[in-house]
N, C-alpha and C. Protein backbone atom coordinates (compact mmCIF):
# COMPACT_ATOMS: atom_id res chain seq x y z
N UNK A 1 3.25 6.85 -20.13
CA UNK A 1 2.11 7.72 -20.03
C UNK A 1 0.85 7.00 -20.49
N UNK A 2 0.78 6.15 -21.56
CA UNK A 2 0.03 5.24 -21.77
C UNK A 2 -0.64 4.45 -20.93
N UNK A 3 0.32 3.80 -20.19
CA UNK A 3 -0.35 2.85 -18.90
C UNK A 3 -0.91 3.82 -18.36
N UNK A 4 -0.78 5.29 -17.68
CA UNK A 4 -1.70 5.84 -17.05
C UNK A 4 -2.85 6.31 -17.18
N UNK A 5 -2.70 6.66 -18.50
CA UNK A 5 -3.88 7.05 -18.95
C UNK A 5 -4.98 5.30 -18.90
N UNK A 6 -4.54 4.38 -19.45
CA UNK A 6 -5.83 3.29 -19.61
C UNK A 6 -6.31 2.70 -18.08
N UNK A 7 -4.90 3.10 -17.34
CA UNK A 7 -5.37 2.99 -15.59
C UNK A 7 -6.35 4.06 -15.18
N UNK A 8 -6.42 5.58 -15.68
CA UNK A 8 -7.72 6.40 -15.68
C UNK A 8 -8.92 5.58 -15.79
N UNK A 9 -8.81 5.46 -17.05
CA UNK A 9 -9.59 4.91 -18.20
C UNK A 9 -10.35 4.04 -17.78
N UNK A 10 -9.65 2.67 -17.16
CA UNK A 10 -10.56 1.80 -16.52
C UNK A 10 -11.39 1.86 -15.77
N UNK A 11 -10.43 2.69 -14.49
CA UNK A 11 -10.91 3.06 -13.33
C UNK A 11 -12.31 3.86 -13.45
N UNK A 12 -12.41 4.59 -14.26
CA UNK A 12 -13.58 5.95 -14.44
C UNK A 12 -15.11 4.40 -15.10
N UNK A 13 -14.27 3.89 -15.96
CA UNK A 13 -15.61 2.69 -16.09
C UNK A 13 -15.73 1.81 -15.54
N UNK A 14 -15.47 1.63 -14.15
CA UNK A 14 -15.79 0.83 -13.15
C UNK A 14 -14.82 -0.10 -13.07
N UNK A 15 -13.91 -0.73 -13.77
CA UNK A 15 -12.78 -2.11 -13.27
C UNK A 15 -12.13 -2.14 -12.22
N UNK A 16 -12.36 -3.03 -11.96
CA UNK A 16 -11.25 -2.98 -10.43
C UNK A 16 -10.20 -3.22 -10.67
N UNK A 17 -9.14 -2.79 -9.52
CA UNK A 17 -7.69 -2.92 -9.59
C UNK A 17 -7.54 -4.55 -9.09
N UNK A 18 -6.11 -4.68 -9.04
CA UNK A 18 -5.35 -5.90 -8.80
C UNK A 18 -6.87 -6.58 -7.55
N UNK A 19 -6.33 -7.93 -7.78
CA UNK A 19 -7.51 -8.21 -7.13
C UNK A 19 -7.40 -8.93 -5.36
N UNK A 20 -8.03 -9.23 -4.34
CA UNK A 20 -7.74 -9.14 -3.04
C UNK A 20 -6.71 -11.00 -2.81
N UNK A 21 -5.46 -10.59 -2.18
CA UNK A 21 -4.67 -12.17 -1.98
C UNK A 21 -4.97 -12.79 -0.52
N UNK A 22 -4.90 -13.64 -0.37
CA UNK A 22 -5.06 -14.64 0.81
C UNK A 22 -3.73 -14.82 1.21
N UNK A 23 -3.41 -14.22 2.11
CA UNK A 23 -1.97 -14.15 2.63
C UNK A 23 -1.71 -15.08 3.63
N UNK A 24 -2.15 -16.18 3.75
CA UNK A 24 -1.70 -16.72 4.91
C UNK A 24 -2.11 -18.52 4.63
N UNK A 25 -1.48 -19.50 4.64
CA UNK A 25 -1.57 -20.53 4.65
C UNK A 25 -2.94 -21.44 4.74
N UNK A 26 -3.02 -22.48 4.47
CA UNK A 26 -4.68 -23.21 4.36
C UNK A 26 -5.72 -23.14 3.94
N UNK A 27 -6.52 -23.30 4.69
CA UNK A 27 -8.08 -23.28 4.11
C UNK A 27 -8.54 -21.79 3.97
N UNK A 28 -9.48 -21.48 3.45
CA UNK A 28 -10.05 -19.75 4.06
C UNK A 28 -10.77 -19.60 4.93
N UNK A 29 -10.41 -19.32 5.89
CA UNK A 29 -10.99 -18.31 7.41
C UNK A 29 -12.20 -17.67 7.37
N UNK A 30 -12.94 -17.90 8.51
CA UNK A 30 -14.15 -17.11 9.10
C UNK A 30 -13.60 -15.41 9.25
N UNK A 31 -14.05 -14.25 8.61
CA UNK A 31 -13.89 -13.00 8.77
C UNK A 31 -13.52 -12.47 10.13
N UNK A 32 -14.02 -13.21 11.56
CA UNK A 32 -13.91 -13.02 12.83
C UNK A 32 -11.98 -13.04 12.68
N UNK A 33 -11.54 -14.17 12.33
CA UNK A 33 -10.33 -14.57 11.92
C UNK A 33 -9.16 -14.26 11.70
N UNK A 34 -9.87 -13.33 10.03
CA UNK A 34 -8.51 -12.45 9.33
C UNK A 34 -8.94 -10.98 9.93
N UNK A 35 -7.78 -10.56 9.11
CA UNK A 35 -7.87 -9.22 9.18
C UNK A 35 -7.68 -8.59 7.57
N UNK A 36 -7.85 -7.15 7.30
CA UNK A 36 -7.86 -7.25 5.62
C UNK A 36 -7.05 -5.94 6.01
N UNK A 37 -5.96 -5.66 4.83
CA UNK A 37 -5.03 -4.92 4.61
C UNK A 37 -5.56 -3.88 3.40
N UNK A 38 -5.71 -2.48 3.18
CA UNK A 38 -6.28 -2.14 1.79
C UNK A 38 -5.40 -0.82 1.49
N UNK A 39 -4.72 -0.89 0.65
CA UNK A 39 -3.87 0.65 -0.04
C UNK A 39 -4.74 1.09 -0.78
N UNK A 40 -4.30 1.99 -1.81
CA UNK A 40 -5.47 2.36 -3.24
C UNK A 40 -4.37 2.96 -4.00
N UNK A 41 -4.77 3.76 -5.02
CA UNK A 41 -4.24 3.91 -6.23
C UNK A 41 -4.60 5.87 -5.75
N UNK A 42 -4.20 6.84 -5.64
CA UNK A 42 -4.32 7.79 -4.94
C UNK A 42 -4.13 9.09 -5.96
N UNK A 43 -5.19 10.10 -6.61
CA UNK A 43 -5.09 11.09 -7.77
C UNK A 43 -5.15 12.01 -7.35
N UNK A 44 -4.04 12.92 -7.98
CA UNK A 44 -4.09 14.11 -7.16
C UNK A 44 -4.17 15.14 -8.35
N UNK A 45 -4.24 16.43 -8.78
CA UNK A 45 -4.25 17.27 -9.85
C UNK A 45 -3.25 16.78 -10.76
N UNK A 46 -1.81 17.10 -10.46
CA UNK A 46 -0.73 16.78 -11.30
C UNK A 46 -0.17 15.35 -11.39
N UNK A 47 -0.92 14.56 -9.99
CA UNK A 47 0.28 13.41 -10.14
C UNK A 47 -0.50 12.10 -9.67
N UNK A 48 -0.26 11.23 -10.12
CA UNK A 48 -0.86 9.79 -9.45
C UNK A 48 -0.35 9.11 -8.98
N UNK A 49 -0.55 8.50 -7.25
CA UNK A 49 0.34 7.69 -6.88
C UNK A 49 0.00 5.84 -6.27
N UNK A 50 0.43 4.98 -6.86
CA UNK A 50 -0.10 3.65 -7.01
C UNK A 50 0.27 2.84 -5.76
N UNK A 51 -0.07 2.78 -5.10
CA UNK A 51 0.20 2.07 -3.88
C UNK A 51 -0.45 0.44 -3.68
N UNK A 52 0.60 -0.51 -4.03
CA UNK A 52 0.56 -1.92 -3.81
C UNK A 52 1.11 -2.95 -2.80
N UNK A 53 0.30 -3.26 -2.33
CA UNK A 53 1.00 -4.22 -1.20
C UNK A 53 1.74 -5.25 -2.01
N UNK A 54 2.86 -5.65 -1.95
CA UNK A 54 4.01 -6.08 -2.26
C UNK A 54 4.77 -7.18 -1.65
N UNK A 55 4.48 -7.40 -0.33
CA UNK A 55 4.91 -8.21 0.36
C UNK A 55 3.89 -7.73 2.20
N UNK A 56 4.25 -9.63 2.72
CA UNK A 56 3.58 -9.91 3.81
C UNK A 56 4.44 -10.59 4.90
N UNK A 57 4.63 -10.26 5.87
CA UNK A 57 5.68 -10.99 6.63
C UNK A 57 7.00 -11.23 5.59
N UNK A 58 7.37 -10.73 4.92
CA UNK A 58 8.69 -10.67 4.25
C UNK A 58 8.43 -11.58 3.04
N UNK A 59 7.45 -12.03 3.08
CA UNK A 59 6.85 -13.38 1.68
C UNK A 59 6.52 -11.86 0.31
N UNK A 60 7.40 -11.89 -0.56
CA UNK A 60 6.81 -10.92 -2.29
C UNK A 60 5.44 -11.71 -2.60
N UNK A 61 4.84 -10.73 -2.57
CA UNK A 61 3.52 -10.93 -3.50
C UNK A 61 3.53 -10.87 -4.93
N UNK A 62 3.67 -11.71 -5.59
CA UNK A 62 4.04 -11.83 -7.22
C UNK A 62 3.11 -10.60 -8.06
N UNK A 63 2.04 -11.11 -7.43
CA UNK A 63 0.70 -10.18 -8.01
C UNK A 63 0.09 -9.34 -7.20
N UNK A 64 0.66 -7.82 -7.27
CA UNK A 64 0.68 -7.09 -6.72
C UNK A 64 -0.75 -6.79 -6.41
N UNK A 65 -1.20 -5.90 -5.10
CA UNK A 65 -3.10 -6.07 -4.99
C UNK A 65 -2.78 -4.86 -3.98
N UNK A 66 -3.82 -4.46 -3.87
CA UNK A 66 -4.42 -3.32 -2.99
C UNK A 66 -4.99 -3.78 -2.03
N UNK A 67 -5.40 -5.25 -1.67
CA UNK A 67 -6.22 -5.81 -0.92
C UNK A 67 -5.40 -7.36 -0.29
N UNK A 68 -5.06 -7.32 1.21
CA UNK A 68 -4.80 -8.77 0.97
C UNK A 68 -5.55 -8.92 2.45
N UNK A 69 -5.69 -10.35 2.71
CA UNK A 69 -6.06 -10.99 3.92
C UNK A 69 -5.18 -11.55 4.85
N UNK A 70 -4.95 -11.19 6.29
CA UNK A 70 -3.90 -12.29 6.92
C UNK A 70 -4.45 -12.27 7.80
N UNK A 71 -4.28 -13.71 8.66
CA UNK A 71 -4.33 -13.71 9.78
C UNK A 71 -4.20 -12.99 11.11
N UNK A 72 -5.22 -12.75 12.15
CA UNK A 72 -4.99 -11.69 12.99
C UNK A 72 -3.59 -12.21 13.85
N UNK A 73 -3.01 -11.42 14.30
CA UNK A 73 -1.80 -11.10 15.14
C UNK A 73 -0.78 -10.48 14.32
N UNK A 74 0.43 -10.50 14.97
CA UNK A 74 1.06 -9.20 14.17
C UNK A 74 1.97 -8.97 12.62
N UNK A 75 1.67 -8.53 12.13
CA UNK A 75 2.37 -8.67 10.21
C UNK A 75 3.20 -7.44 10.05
N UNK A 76 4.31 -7.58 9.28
CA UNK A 76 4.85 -6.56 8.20
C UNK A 76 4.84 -6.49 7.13
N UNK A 77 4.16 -5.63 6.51
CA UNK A 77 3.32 -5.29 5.50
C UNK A 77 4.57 -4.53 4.76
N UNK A 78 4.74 -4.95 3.61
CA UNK A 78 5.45 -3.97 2.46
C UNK A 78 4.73 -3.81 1.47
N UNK A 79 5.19 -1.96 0.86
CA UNK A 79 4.27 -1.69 -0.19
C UNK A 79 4.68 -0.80 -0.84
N UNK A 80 4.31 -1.18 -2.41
CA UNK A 80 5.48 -0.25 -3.64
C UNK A 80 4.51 0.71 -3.94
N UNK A 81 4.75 2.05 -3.86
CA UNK A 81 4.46 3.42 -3.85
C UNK A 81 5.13 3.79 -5.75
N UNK A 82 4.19 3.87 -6.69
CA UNK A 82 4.82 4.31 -7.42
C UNK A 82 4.11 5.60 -7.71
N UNK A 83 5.46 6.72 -8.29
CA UNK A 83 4.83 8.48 -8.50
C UNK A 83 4.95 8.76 -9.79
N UNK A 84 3.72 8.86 -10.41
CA UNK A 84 3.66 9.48 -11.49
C UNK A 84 3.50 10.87 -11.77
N UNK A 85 4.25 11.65 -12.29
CA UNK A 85 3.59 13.22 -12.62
C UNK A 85 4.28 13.81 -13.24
N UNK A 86 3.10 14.41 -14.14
CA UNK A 86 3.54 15.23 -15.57
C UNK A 86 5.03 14.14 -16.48
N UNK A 87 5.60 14.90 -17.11
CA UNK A 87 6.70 14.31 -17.65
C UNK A 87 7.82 13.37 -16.98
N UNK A 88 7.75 13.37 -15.95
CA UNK A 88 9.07 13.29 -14.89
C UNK A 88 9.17 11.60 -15.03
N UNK A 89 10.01 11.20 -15.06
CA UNK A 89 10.01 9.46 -14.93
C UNK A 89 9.65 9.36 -13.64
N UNK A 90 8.58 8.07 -13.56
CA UNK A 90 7.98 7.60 -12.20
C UNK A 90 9.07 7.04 -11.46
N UNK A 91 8.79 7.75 -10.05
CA UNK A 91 9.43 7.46 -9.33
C UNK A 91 8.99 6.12 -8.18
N UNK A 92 10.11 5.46 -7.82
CA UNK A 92 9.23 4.50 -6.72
C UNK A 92 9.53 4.07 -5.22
N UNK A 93 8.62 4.40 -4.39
CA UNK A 93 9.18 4.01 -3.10
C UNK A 93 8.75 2.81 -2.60
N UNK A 94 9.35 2.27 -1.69
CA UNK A 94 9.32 1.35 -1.20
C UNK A 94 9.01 1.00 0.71
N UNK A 95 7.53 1.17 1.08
CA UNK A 95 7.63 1.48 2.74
C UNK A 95 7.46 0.11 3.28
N UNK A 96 7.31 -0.24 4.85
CA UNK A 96 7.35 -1.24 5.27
C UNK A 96 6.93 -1.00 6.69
N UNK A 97 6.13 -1.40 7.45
CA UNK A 97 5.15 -1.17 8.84
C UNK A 97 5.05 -2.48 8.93
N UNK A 98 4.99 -2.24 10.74
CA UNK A 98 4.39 -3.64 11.81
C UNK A 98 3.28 -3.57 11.98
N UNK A 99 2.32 -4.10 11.81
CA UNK A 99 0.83 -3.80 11.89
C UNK A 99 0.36 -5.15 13.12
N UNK A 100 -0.62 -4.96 14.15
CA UNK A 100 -1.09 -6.21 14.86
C UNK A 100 -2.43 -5.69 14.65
N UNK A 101 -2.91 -6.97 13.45
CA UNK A 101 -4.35 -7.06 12.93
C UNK A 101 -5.26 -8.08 13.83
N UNK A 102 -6.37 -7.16 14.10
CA UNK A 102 -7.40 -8.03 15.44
C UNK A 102 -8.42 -8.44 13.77
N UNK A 103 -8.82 -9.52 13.84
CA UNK A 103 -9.62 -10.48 13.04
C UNK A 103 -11.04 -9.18 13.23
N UNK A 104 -11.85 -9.61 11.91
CA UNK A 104 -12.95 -8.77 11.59
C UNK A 104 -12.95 -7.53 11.48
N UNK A 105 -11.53 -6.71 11.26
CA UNK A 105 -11.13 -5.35 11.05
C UNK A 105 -10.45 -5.33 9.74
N UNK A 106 -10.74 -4.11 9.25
CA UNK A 106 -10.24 -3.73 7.79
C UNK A 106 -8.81 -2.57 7.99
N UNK A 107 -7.74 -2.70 7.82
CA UNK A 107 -7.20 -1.34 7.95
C UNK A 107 -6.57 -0.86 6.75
N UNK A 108 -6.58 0.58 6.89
CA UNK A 108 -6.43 1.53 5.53
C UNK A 108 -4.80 2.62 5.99
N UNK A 109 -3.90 2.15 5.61
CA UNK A 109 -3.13 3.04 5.74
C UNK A 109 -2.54 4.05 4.77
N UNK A 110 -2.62 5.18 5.24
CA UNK A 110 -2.06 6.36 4.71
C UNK A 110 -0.56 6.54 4.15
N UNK A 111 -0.17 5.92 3.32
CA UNK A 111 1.10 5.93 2.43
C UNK A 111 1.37 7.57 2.23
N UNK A 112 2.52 7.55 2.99
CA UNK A 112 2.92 9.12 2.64
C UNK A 112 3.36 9.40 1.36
N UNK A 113 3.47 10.41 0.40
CA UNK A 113 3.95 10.62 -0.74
C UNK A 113 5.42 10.52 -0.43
N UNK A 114 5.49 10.71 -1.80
CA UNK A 114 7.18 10.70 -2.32
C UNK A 114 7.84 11.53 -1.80
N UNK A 115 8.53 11.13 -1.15
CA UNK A 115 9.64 12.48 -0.06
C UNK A 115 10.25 13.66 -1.51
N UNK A 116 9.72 14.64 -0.61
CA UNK A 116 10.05 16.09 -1.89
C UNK A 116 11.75 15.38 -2.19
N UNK A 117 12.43 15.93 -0.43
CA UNK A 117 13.94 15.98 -0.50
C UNK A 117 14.43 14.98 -1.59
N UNK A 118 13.83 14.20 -2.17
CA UNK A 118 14.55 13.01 -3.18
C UNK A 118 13.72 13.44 -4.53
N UNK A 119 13.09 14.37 -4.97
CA UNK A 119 12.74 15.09 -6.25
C UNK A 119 14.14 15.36 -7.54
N UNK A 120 14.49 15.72 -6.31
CA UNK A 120 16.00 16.87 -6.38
C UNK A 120 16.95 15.50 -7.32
N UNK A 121 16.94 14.72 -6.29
CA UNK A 121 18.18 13.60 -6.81
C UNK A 121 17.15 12.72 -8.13
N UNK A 122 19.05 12.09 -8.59
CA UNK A 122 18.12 11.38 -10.71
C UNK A 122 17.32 10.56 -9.80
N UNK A 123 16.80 9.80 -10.72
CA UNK A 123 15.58 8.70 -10.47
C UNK A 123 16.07 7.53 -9.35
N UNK A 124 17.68 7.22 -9.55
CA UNK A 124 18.18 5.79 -9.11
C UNK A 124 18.91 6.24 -7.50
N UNK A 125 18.91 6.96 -7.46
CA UNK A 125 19.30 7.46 -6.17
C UNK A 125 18.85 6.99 -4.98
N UNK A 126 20.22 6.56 -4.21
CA UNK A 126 18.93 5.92 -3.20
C UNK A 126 19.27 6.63 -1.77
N UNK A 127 18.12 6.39 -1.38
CA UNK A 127 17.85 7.14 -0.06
C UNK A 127 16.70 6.29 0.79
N UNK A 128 16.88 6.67 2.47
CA UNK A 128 16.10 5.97 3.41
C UNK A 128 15.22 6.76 3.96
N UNK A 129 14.24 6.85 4.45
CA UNK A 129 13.45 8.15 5.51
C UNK A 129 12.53 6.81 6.43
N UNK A 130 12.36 7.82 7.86
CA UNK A 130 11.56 7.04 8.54
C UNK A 130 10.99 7.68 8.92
N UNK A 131 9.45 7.69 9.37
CA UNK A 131 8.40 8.75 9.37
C UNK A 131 7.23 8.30 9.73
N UNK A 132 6.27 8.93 10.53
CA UNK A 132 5.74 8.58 11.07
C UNK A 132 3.79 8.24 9.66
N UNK A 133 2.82 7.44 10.41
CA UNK A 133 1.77 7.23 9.14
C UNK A 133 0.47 6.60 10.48
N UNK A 134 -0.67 7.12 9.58
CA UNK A 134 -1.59 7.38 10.09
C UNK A 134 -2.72 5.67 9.55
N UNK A 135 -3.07 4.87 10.12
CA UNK A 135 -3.61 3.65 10.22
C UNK A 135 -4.94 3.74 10.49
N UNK A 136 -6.11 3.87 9.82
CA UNK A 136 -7.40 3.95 10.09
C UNK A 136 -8.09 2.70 9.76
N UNK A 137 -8.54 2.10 11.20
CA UNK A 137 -9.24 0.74 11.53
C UNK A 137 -10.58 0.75 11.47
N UNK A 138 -11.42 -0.25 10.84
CA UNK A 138 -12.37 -0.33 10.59
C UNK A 138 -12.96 -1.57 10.89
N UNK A 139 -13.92 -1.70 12.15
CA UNK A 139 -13.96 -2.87 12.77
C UNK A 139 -15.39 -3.30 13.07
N UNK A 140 -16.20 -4.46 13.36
CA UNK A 140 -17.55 -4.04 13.14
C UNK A 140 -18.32 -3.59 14.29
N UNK A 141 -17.81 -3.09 15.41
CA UNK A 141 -17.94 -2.49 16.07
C UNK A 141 -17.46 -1.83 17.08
N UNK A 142 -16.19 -0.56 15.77
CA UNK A 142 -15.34 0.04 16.27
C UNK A 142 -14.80 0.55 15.18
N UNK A 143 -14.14 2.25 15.07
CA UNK A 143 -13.20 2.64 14.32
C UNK A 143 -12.46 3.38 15.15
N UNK A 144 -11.03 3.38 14.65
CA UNK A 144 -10.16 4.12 15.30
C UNK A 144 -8.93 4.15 14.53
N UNK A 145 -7.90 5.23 14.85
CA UNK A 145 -7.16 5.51 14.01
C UNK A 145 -5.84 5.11 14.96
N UNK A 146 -4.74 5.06 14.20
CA UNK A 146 -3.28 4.54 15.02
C UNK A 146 -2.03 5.13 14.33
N UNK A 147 -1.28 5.97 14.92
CA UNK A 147 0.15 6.17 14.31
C UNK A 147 0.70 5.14 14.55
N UNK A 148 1.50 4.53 13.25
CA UNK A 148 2.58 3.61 12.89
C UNK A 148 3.78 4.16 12.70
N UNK A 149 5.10 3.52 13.01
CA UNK A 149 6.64 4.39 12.30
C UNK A 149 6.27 3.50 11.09
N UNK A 150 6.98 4.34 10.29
CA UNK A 150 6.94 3.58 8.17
C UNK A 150 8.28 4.06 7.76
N UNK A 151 9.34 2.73 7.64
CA UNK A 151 10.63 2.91 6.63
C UNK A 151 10.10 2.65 5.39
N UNK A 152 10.57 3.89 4.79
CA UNK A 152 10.46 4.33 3.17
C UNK A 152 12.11 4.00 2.58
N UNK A 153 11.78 3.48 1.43
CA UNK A 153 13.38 3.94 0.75
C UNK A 153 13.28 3.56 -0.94
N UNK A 154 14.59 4.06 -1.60
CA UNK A 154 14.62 3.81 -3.26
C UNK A 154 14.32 2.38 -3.36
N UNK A 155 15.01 1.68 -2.64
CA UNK A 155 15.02 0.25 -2.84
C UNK A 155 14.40 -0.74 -1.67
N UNK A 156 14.10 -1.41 -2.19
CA UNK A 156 13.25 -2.94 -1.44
C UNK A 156 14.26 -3.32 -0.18
């Protein structure tokens, strides 16, 4: 409960979260180039849910970030969903999407919450869901939105 609260804490005085990774081999790229990946950290009345990109083309990101860069053409993006609320031990999911990133676009995807149906079961329980998620592109001259399928599950 501690960590959440000084993750408030920061956040309300301006610090930024984990900071943006360079996902892709060599030198750094002209913006025309990459493409940028962005989750967030997501507050709701009772519960907070932390959403980190985690992995890139199947490569773990050691240092987890909300922000990474890859190369345009097509990536699978993994990302650890953790649920905090009220007393309950945080729970954590684990989703994973094909994304084909066009260079000079930002995209923001909509991490679904914590599947209710797995409330019910203890913390370690594992379970799979596949479900559909909403991809909003941000391009510099163009936005548009995209349904993605997203496998969720207890484990990586």
């Amino acid at each position: 409960m501690r960590i959440v609260v000084a993750a408030l804490l920061c956040l309300a005085a301006g610090c930024s979260g984990p900071g943006t990774i360079k996902a892709y081999p060599g030198p750094t790229r002209g913006s025309d180039e990459i493409g940028v990946v962005v989750t967030s950290l997501n507050e709701q009345e009772f519960q907070l849910t932390d959403n980190v990109i985690a992995s890139v083309d199947g490569a773990r990101i050691e240092k987890a970030a909300y922000t990474v860069q890859v190369l345009a053409g097509a990536h699978r993006i993994g990302v650890q969903g953790t649920l905090r609320a009220g007393r309950m031990k945080p729970r954590i999911q684990y989703c994973s999407f094909d994304l084909n990133v066009e260079g000079g676009c930002t995209y923001r995807p909509t991490i679904p919450a914590y599947p209710r149906s797995a409330y019910d079961q203890p913390p370690d329980a594992e379970w799979r869901l596949n479900r559909a998620m909403t991809v909003i592109a941000e391009c510099s001259d163009t936005s548009f939105a995209i349904q993605l399928p997203l496998d969720c599950a207890s484990r990586p």
